[in-house]
C-alpha atoms as a PDB file:
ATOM      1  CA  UNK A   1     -24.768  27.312 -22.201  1.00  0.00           C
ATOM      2  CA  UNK A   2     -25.398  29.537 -18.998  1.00  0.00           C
ATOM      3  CA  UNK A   3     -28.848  31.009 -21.334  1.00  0.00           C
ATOM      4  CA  UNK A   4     -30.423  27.035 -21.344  1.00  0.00           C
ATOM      5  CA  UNK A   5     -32.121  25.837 -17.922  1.00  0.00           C
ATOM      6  CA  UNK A   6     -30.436  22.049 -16.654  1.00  0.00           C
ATOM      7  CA  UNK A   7     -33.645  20.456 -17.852  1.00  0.00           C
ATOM      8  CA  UNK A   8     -33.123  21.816 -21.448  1.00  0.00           C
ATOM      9  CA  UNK A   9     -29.569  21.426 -21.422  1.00  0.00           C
ATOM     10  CA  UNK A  10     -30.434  17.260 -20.744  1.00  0.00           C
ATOM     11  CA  UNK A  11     -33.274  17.453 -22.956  1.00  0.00           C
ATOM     12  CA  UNK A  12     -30.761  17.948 -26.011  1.00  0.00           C
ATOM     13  CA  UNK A  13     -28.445  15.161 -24.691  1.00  0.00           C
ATOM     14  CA  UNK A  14     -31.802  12.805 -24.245  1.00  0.00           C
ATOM     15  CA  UNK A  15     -32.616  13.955 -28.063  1.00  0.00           C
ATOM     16  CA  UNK A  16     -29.415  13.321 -29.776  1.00  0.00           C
ATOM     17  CA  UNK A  17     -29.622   9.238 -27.850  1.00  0.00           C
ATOM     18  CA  UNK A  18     -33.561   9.351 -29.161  1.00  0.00           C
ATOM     19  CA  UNK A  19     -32.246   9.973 -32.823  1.00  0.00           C
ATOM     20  CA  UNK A  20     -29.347   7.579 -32.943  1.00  0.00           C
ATOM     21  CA  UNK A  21     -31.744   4.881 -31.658  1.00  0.00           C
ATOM     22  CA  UNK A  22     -34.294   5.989 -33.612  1.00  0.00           C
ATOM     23  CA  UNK A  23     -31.785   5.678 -36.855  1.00  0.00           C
ATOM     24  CA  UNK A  24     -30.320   2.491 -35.448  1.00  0.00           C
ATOM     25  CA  UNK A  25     -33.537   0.210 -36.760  1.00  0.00           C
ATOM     26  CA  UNK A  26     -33.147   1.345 -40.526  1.00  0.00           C
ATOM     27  CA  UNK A  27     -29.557   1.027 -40.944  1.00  0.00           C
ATOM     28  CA  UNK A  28     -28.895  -2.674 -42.777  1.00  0.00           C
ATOM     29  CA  UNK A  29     -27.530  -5.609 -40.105  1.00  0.00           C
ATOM     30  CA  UNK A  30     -23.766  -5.265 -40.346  1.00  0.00           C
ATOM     31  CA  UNK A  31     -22.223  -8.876 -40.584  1.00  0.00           C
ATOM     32  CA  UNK A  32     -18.405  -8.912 -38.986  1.00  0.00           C
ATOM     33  CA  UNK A  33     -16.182  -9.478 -42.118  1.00  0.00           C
ATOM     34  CA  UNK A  34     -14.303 -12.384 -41.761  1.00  0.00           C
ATOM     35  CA  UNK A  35     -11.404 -10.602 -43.689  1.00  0.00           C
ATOM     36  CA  UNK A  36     -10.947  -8.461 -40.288  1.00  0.00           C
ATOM     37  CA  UNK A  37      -9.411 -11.438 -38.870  1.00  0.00           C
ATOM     38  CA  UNK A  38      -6.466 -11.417 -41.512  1.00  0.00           C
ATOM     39  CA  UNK A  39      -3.675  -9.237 -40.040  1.00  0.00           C
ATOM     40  CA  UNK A  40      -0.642  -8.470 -41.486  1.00  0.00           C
ATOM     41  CA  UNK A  41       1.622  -9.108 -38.877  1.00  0.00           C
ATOM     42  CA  UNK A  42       1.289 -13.263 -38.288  1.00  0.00           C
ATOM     43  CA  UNK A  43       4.926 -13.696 -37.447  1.00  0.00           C
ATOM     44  CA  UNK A  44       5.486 -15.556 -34.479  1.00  0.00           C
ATOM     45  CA  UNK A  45       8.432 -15.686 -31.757  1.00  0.00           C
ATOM     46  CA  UNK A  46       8.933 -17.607 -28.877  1.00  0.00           C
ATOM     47  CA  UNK A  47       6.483 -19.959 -29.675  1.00  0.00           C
ATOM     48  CA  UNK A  48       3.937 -17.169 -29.405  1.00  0.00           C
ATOM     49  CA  UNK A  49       1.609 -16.748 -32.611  1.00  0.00           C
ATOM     50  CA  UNK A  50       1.089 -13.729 -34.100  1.00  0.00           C
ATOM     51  CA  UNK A  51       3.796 -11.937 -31.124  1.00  0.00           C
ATOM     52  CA  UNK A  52       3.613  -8.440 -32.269  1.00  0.00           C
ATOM     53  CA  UNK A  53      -0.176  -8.220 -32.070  1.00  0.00           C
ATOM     54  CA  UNK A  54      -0.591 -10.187 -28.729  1.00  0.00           C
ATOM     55  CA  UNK A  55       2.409  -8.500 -27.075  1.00  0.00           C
ATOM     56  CA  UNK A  56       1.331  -5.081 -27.947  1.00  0.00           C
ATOM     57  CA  UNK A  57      -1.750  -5.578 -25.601  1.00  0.00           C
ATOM     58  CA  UNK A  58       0.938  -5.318 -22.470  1.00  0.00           C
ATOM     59  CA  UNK A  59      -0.024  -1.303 -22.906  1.00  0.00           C
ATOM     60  CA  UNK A  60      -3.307  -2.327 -21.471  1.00  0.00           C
ATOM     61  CA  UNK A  61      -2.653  -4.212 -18.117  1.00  0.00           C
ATOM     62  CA  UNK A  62      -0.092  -1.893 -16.930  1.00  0.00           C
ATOM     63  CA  UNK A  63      -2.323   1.080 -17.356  1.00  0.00           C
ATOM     64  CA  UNK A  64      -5.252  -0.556 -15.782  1.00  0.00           C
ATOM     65  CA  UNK A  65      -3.444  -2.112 -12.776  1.00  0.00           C
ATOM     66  CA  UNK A  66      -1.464   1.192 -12.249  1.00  0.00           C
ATOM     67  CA  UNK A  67      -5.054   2.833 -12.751  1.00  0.00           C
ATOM     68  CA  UNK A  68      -6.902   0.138  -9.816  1.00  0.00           C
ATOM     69  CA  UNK A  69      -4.259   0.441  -7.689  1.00  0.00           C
ATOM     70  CA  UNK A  70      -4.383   4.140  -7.584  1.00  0.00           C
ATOM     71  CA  UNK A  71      -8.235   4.878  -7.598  1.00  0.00           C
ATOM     72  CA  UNK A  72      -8.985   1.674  -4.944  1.00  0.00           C
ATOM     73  CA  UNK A  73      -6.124   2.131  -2.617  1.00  0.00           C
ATOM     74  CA  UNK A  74      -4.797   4.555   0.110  1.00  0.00           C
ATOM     75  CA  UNK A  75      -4.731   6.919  -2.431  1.00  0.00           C
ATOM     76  CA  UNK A  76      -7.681   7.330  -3.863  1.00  0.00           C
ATOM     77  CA  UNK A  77      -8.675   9.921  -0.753  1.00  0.00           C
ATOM     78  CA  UNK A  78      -6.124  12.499  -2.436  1.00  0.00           C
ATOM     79  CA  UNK A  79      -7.582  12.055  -6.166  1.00  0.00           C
ATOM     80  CA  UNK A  80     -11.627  12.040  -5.400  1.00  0.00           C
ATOM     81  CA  UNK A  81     -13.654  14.423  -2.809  1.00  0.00           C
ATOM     82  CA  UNK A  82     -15.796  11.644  -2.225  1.00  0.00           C
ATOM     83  CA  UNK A  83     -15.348   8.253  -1.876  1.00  0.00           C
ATOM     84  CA  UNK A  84     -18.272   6.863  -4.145  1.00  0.00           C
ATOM     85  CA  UNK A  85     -16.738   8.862  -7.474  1.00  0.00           C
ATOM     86  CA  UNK A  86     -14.205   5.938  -7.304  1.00  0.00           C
ATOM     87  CA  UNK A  87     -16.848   3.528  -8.775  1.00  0.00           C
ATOM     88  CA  UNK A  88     -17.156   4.297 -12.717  1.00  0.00           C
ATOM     89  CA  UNK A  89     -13.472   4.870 -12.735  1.00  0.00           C
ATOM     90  CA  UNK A  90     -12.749   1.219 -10.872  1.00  0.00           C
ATOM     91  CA  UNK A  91     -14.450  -0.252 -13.271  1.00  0.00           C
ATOM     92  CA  UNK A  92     -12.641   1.247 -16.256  1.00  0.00           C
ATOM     93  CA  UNK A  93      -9.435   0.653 -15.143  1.00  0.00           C
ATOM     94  CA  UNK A  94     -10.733  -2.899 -14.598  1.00  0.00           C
ATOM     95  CA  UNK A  95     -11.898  -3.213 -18.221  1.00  0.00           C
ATOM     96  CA  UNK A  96      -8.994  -1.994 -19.785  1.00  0.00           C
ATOM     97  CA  UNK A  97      -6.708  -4.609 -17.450  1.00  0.00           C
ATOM     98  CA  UNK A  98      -9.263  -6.966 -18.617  1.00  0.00           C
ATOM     99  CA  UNK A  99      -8.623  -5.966 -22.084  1.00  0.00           C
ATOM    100  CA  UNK A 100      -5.126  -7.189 -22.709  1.00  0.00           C
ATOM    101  CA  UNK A 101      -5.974 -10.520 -22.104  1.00  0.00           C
ATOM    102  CA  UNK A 102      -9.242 -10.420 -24.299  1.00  0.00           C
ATOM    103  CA  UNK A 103      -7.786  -9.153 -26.714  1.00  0.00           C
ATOM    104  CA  UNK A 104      -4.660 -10.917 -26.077  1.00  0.00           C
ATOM    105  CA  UNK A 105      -6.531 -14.233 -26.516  1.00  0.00           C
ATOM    106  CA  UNK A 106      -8.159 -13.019 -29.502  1.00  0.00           C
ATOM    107  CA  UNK A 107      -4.794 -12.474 -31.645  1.00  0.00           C
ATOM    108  CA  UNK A 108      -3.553 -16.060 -30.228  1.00  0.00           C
ATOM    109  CA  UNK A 109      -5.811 -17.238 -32.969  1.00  0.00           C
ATOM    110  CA  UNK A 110      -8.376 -14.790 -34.449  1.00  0.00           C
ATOM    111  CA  UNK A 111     -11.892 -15.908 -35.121  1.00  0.00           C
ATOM    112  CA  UNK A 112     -15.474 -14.330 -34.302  1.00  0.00           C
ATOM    113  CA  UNK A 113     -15.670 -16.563 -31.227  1.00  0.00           C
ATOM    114  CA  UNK A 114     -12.292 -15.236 -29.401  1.00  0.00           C
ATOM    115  CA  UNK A 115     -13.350 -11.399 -30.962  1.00  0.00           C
ATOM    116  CA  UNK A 116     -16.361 -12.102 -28.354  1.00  0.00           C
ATOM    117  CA  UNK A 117     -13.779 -12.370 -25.427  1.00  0.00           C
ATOM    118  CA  UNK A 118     -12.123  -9.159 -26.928  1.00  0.00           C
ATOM    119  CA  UNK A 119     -14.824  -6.904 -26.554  1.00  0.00           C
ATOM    120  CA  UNK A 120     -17.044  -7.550 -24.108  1.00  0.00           C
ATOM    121  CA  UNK A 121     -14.019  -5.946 -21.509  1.00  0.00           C
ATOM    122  CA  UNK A 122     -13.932  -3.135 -24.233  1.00  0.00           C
ATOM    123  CA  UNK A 123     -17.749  -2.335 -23.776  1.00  0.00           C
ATOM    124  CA  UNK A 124     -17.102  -2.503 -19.930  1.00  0.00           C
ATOM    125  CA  UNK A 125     -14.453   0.329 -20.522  1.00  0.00           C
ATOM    126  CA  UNK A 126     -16.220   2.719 -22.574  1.00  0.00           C
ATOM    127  CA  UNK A 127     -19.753   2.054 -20.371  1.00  0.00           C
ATOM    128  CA  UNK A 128     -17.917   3.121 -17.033  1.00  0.00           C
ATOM    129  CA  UNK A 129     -16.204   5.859 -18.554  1.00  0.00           C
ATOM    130  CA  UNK A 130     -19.370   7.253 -19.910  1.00  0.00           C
ATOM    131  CA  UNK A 131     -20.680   7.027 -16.390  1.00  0.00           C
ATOM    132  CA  UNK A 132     -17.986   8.868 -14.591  1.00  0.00           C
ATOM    133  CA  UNK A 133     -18.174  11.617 -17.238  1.00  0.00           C
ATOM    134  CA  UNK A 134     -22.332  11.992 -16.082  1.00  0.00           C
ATOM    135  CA  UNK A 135     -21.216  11.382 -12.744  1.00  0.00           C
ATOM    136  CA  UNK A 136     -19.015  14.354 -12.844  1.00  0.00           C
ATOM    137  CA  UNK A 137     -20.536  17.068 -15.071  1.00  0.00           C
ATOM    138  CA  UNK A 138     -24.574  16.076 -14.501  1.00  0.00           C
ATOM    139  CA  UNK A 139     -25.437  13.577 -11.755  1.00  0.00           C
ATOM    140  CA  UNK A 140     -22.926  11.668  -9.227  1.00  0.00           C
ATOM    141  CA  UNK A 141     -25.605   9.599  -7.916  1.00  0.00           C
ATOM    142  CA  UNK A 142     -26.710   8.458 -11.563  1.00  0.00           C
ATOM    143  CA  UNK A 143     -23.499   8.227 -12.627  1.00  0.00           C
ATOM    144  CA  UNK A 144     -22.220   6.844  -9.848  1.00  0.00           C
ATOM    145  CA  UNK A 145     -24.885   3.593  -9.135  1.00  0.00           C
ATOM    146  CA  UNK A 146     -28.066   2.988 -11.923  1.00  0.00           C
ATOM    147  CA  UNK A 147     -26.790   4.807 -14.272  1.00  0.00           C
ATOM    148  CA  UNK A 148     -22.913   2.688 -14.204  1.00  0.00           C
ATOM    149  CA  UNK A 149     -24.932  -0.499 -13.802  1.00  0.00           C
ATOM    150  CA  UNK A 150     -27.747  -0.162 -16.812  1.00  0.00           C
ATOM    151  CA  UNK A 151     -24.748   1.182 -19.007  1.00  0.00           C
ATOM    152  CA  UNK A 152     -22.400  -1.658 -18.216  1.00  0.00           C
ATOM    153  CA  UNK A 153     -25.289  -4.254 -18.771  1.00  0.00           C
ATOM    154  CA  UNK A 154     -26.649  -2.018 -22.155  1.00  0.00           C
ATOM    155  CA  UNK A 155     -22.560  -2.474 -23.749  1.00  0.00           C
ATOM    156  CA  UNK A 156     -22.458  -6.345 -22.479  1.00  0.00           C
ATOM    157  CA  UNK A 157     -25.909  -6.934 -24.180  1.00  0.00           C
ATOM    158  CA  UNK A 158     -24.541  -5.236 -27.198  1.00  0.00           C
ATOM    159  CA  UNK A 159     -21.485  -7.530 -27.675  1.00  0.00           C
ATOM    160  CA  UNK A 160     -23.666 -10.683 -26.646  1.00  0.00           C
ATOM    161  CA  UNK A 161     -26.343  -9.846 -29.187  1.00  0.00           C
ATOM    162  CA  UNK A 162     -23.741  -9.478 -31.946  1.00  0.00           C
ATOM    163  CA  UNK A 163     -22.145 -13.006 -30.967  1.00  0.00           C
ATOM    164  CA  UNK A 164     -25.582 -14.740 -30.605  1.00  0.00           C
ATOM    165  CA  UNK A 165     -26.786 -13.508 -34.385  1.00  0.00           C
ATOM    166  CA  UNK A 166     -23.437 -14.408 -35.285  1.00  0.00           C
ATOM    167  CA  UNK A 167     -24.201 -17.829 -33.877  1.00  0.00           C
ATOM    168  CA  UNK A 168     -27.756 -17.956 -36.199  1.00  0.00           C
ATOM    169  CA  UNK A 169     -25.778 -17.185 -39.673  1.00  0.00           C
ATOM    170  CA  UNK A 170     -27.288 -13.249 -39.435  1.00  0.00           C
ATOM    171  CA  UNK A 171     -24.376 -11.032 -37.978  1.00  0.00           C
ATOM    172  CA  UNK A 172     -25.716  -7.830 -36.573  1.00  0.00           C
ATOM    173  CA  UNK A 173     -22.778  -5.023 -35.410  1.00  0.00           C
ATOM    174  CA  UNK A 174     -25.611  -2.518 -35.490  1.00  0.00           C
ATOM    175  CA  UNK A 175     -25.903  -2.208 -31.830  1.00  0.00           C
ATOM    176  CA  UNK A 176     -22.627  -2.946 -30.472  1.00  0.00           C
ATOM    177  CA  UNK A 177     -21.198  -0.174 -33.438  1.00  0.00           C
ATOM    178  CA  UNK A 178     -23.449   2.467 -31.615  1.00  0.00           C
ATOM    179  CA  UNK A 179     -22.525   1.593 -28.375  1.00  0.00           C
ATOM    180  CA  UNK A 180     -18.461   2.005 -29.037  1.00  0.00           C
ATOM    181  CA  UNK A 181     -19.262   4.821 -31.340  1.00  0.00           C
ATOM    182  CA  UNK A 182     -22.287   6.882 -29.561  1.00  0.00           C
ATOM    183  CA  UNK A 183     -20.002   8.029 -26.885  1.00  0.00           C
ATOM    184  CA  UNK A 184     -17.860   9.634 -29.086  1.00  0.00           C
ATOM    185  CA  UNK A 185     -20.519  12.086 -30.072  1.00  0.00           C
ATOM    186  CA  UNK A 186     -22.464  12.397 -26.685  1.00  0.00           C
ATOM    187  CA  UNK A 187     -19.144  12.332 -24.490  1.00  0.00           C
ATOM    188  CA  UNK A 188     -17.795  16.347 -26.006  1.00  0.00           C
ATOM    189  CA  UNK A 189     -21.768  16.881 -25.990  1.00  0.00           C
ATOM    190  CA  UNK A 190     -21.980  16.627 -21.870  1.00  0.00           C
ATOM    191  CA  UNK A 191     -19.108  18.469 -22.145  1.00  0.00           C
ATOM    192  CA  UNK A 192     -20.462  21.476 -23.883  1.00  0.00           C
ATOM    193  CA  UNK A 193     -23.675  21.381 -22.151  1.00  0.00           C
ATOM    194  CA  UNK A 194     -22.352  20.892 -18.910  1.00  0.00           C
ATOM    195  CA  UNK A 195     -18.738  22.938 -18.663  1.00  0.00           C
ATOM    196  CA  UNK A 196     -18.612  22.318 -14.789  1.00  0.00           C
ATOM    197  CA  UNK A 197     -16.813  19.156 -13.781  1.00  0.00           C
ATOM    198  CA  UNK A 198     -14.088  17.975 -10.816  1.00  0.00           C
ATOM    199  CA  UNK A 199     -12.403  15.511 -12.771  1.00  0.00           C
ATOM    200  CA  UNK A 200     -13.133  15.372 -16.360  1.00  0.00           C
ATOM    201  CA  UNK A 201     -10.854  17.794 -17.684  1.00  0.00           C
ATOM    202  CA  UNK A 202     -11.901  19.098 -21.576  1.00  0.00           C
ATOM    203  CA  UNK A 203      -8.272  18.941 -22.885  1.00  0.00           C
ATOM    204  CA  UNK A 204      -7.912  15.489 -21.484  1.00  0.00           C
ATOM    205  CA  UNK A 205     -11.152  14.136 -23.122  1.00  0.00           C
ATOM    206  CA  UNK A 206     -10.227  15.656 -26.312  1.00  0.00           C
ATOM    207  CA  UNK A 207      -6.689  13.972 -26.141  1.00  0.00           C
ATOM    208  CA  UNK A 208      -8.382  11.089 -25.211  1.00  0.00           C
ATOM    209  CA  UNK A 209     -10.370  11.197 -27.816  1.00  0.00           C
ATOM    210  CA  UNK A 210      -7.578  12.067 -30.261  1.00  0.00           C
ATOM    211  CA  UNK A 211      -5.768   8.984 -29.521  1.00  0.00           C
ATOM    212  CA  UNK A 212      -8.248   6.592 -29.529  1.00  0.00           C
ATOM    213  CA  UNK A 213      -9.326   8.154 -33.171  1.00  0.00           C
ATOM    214  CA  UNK A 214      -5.775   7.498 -33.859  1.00  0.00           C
ATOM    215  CA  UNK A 215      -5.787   4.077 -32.859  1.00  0.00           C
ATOM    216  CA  UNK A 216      -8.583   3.254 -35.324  1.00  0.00           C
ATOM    217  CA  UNK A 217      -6.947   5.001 -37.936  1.00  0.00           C
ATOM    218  CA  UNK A 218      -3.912   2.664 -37.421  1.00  0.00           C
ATOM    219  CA  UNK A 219      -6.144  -0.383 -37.820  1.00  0.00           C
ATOM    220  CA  UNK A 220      -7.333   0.965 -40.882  1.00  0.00           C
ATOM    221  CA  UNK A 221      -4.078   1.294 -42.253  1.00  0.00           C
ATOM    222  CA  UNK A 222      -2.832  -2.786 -40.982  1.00  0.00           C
ATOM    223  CA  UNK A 223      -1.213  -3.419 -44.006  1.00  0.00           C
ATOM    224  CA  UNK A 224      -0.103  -0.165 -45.641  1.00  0.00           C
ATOM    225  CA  UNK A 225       1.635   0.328 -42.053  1.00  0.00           C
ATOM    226  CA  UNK A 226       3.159  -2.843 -41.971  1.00  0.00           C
ATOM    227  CA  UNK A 227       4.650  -2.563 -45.460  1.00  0.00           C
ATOM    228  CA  UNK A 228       5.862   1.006 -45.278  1.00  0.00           C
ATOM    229  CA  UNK A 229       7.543   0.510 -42.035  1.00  0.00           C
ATOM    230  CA  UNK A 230       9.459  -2.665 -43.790  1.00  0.00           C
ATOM    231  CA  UNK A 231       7.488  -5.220 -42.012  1.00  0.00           C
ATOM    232  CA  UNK A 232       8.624  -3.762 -38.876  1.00  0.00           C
ATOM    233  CA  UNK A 233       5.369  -3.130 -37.402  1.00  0.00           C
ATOM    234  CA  UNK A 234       2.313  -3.244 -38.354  1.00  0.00           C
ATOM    235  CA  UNK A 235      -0.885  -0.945 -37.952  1.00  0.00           C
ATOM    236  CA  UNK A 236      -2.833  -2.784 -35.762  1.00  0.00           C
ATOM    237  CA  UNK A 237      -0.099  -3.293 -33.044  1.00  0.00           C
ATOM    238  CA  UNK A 238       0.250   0.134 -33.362  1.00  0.00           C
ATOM    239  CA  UNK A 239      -3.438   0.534 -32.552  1.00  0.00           C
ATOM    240  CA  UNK A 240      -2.953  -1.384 -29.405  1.00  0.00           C
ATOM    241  CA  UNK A 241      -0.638   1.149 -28.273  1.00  0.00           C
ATOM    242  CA  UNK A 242      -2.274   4.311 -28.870  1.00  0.00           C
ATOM    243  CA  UNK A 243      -5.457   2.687 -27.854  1.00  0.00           C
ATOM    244  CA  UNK A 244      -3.524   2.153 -24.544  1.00  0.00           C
ATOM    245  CA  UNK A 245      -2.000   5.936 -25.028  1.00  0.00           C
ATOM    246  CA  UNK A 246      -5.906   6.672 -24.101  1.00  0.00           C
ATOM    247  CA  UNK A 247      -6.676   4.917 -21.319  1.00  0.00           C
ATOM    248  CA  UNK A 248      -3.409   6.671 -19.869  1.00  0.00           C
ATOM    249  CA  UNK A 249      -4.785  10.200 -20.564  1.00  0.00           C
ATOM    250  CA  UNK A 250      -7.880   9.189 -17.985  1.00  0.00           C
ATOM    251  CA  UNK A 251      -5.181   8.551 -15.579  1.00  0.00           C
ATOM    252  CA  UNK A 252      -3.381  11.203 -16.068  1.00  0.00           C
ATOM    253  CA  UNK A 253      -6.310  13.638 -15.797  1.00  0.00           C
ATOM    254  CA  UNK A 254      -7.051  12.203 -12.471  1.00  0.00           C
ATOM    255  CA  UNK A 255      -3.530  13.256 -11.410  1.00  0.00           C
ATOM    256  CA  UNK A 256      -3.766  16.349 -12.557  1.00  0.00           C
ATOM    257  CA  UNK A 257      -6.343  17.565 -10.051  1.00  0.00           C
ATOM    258  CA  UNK A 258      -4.549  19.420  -7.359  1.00  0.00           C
ATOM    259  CA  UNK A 259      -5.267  17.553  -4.427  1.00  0.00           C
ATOM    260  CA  UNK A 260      -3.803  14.469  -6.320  1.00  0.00           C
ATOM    261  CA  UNK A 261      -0.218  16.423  -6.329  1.00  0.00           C
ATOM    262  CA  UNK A 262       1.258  14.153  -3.675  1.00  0.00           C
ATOM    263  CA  UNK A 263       0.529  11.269  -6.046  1.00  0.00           C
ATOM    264  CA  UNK A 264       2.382  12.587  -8.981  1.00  0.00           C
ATOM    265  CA  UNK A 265       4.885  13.184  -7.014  1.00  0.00           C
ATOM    266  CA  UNK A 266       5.478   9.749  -5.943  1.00  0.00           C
ATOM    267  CA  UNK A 267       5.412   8.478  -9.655  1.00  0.00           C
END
């Protein structure tokens, strides 16, 4: 990548956005199905419905308090060189705490209006992450102010749009689909273009990426899981978990960086 100039390097990232949003308008509406509410793990315990699925969210708050409490606190000053990187990454760990009880809520009784409450934190996680991974490898100050703000608003708008044609009788997933799924594509882009970074870590993105893949396999495979592992567990609780597994990587690649050795040490 050291033969292409910056402004060609962001003029391929700009292109690849163009033609997804340029797709995005001839694609069909995608309704939600109202079979993806029908787990196969309903079983309840302790008076909780459906325990497995709402339980498994736990993954989710103890990543993203441990996650707050080490990027906001006395600590953050031995993970980032400068004190306005925290941003992107505050807000991701708050989305994915924010997550387990969205989502948490949502398995209590699934229906499209509690899915609403499950991923609007979810767009708030992928949004900031995005941003920290432009703040690092292209632009801090993008990444770390406009850019975290209009991306955070864009994945909001995306969930709000799907519940409000939802709300009309005309479902539309188009927009919040290429919002969760855009970043898989344009997230090992940056990372090709721009190989420099602080934070981001390749091998950490691509495990990061590996287990959230995983997680959607698993939720995929709901019922097949559930039945091969003797009604155990079932695939979607599973997904919870290795979702979570992902969130952990970003912590753990913060960590990582040397100057953050007397906080791995303490944990």
């Amino acid at each position: 990548m050291t033969a292409l100039s910056f402004r060609q390097r962001l003029s391929i990232l700009i292109g690849l956005l163009a033609a997804g949003l340029l797709v995005l308008p001839f694609l069909d509406p995608i309704a939600q199905d109202p079979v993806y509410h029908l787990f196969a793990d309903t079983r309840s315990f302790l008076g909780i419905p459906n325990f497995n699925d709402v339980m498994s969210n736990v993954g989710f708050v103890v990543v993203g308090a441990l996650g707050i409490w080490l990027v906001s606190g006395r600590r953050r000053g031995t993970i980032f060189d400068d004190r306005r990187d925290v941003r992107p990454y505050a807000v991701f760990f708050a989305g994915v705490a924010l997550v387990s009880a969205g989502s948490a809520y949502y398995h209590w009784a699934p229906s499209d209006e509690r899915l609403l409450w499950d991923r609007l934190p979810m767009s708030i996680a992928f949004m900031a992450f995005c941003s920290a991974i432009v703040a690092d490898r292209i632009d801090a100050r993008a990444g770390n102010g406009w850019l975290l703000l209009t991306l955070m608003a864009t994945g909001l708008a995306s969930v709000v749009y799907w519940d409000w044609t939802e709300s009309l009788g005309r479902g539309d997933l188009r927009f919040y689909g290429f919002v969760q799924f855009y970043p898989m594509v344009a997230v090992p882009a940056i990372c090709w273009l721009f190989p420099e970074h602080r934070y981001t870590s390749g091998i950490f993105i691509f495990w990061m990426i590996a287990w959230y893949g995983l997680s959607k396999l698993m939720e995929q495979l709901d019922h097949e899981i559930f039945e091969l592992s003797g009604h155990v567990v079932s695939g979607h609780s599973l997904k919870h978990l290795f979702a979570a597994g992902a969130t952990l990587v970003v912590l753990r690649m913060l960590l990582r960086r040397p100057s953050a050795a007397r906080c791995r040490a303490s944990l």
